[in-house]
Protein backbone atom coordinates (compact mmCIF):
# COMPACT_ATOMS: atom_id res chain seq x y z
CA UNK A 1 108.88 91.33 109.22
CA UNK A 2 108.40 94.09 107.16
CA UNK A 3 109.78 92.42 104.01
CA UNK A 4 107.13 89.87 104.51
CA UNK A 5 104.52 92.43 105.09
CA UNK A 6 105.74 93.82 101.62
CA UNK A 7 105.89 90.94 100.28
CA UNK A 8 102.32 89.95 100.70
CA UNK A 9 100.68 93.14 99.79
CA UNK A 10 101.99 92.88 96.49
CA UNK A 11 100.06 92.19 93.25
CA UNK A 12 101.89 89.25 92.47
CA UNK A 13 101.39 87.44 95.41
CA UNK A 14 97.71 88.59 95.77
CA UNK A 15 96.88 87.38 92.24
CA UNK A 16 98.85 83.82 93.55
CA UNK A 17 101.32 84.70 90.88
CA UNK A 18 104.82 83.82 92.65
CA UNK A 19 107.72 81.21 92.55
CA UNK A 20 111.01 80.66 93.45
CA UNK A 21 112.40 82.49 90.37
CA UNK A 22 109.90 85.75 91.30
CA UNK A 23 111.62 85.76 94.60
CA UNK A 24 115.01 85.47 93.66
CA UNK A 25 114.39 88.29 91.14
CA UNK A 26 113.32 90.79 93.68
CA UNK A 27 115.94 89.68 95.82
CA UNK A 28 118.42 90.09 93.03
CA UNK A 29 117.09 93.12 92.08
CA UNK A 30 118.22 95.00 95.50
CA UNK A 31 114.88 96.61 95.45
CA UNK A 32 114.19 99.05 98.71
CA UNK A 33 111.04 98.26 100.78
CA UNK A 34 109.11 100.32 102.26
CA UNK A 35 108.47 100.08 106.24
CA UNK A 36 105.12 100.21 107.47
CA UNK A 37 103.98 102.69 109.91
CA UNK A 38 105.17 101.88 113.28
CA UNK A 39 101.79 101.42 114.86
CA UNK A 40 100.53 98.99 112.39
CA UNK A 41 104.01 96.63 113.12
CA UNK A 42 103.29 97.49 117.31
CA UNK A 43 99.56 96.37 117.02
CA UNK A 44 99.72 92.99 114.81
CA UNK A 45 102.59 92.05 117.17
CA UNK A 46 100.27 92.60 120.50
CA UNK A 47 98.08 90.79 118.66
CA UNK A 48 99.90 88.14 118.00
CA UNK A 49 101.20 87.92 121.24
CA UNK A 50 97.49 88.26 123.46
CA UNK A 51 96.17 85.83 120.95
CA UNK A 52 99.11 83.47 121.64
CA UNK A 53 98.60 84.21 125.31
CA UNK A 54 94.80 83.45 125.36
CA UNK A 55 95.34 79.67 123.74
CA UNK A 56 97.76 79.05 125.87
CA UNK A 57 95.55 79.86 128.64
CA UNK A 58 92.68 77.92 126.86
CA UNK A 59 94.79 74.50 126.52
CA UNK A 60 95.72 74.89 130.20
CA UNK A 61 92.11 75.28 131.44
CA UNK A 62 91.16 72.42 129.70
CA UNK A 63 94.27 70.74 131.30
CA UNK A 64 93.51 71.23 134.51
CA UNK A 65 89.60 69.73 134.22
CA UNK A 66 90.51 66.62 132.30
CA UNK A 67 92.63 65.96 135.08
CA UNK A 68 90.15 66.48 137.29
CA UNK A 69 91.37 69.82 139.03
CA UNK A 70 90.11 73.01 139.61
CA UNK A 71 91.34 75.53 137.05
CA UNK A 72 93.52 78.80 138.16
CA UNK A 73 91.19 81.90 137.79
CA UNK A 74 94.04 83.71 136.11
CA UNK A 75 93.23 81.20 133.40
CA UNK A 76 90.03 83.16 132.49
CA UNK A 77 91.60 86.73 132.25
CA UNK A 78 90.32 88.16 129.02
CA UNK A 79 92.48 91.47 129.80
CA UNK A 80 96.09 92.26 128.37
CA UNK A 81 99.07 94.26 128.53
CA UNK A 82 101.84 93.76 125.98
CA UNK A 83 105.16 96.39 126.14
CA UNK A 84 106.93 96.35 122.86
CA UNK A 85 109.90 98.37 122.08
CA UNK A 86 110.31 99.07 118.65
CA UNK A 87 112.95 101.42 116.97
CA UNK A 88 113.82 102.33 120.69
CA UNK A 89 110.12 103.97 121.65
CA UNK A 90 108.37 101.96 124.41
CA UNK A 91 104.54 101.03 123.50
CA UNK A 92 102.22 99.64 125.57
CA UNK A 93 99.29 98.13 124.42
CA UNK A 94 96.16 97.10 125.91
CA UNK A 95 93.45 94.62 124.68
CA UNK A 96 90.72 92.15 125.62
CA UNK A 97 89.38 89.45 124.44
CA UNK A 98 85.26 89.11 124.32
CA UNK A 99 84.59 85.97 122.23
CA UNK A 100 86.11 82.96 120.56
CA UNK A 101 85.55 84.98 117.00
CA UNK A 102 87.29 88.69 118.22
């Protein structure tokens, strides 16, 4: 992930300025890339993750009245709790979700 993360912050691909033959250069090229900070890799994963969570949830609400049932309530929690382990330190991160938009 963090070769992607590289990847995408760099000029090239910002200025949509990339093909095949870019990649295989800097692939070729044995290049070292850098690692983000730790906390930035920890937090876009919980994100990814509660976001995942929450349309999951969403979909299966809307399951549940098209078929004419009452919904679970845990459907509607807006709370999380992700525990990611990364480089062998245990993270826990909290988050909530308050509106379609954040």
């Amino acid at each position: 992930s963090e070769y992607v993360m590289n990847l995408l912050e760099r000029p090239e691909y910002t200025n949509c300025d990339v093909s095949t033959s870019w990649l295989d250069g800097l692939l070729a090229s044995g290049e070292k890339i850098s690692q983000p900070e730790s906390q930035v890799s920890v937090m876009c994963a919980a994100i990814h993750k509660m976001n995942a969570r929450v349309e999951k949830n969403h979909m299966e609400y809307l399951a549940f009245l098209q078929a004419g049932h009452a919904p679970r309530n845990d459907l509607l929690d807006n709370s999380f709790t992700e525990v990611l382990i990364l480089n062998n330190i245990k993270y826990i991160v909290k988050g909530h979700k308050l509106s379609q938009t954040c």
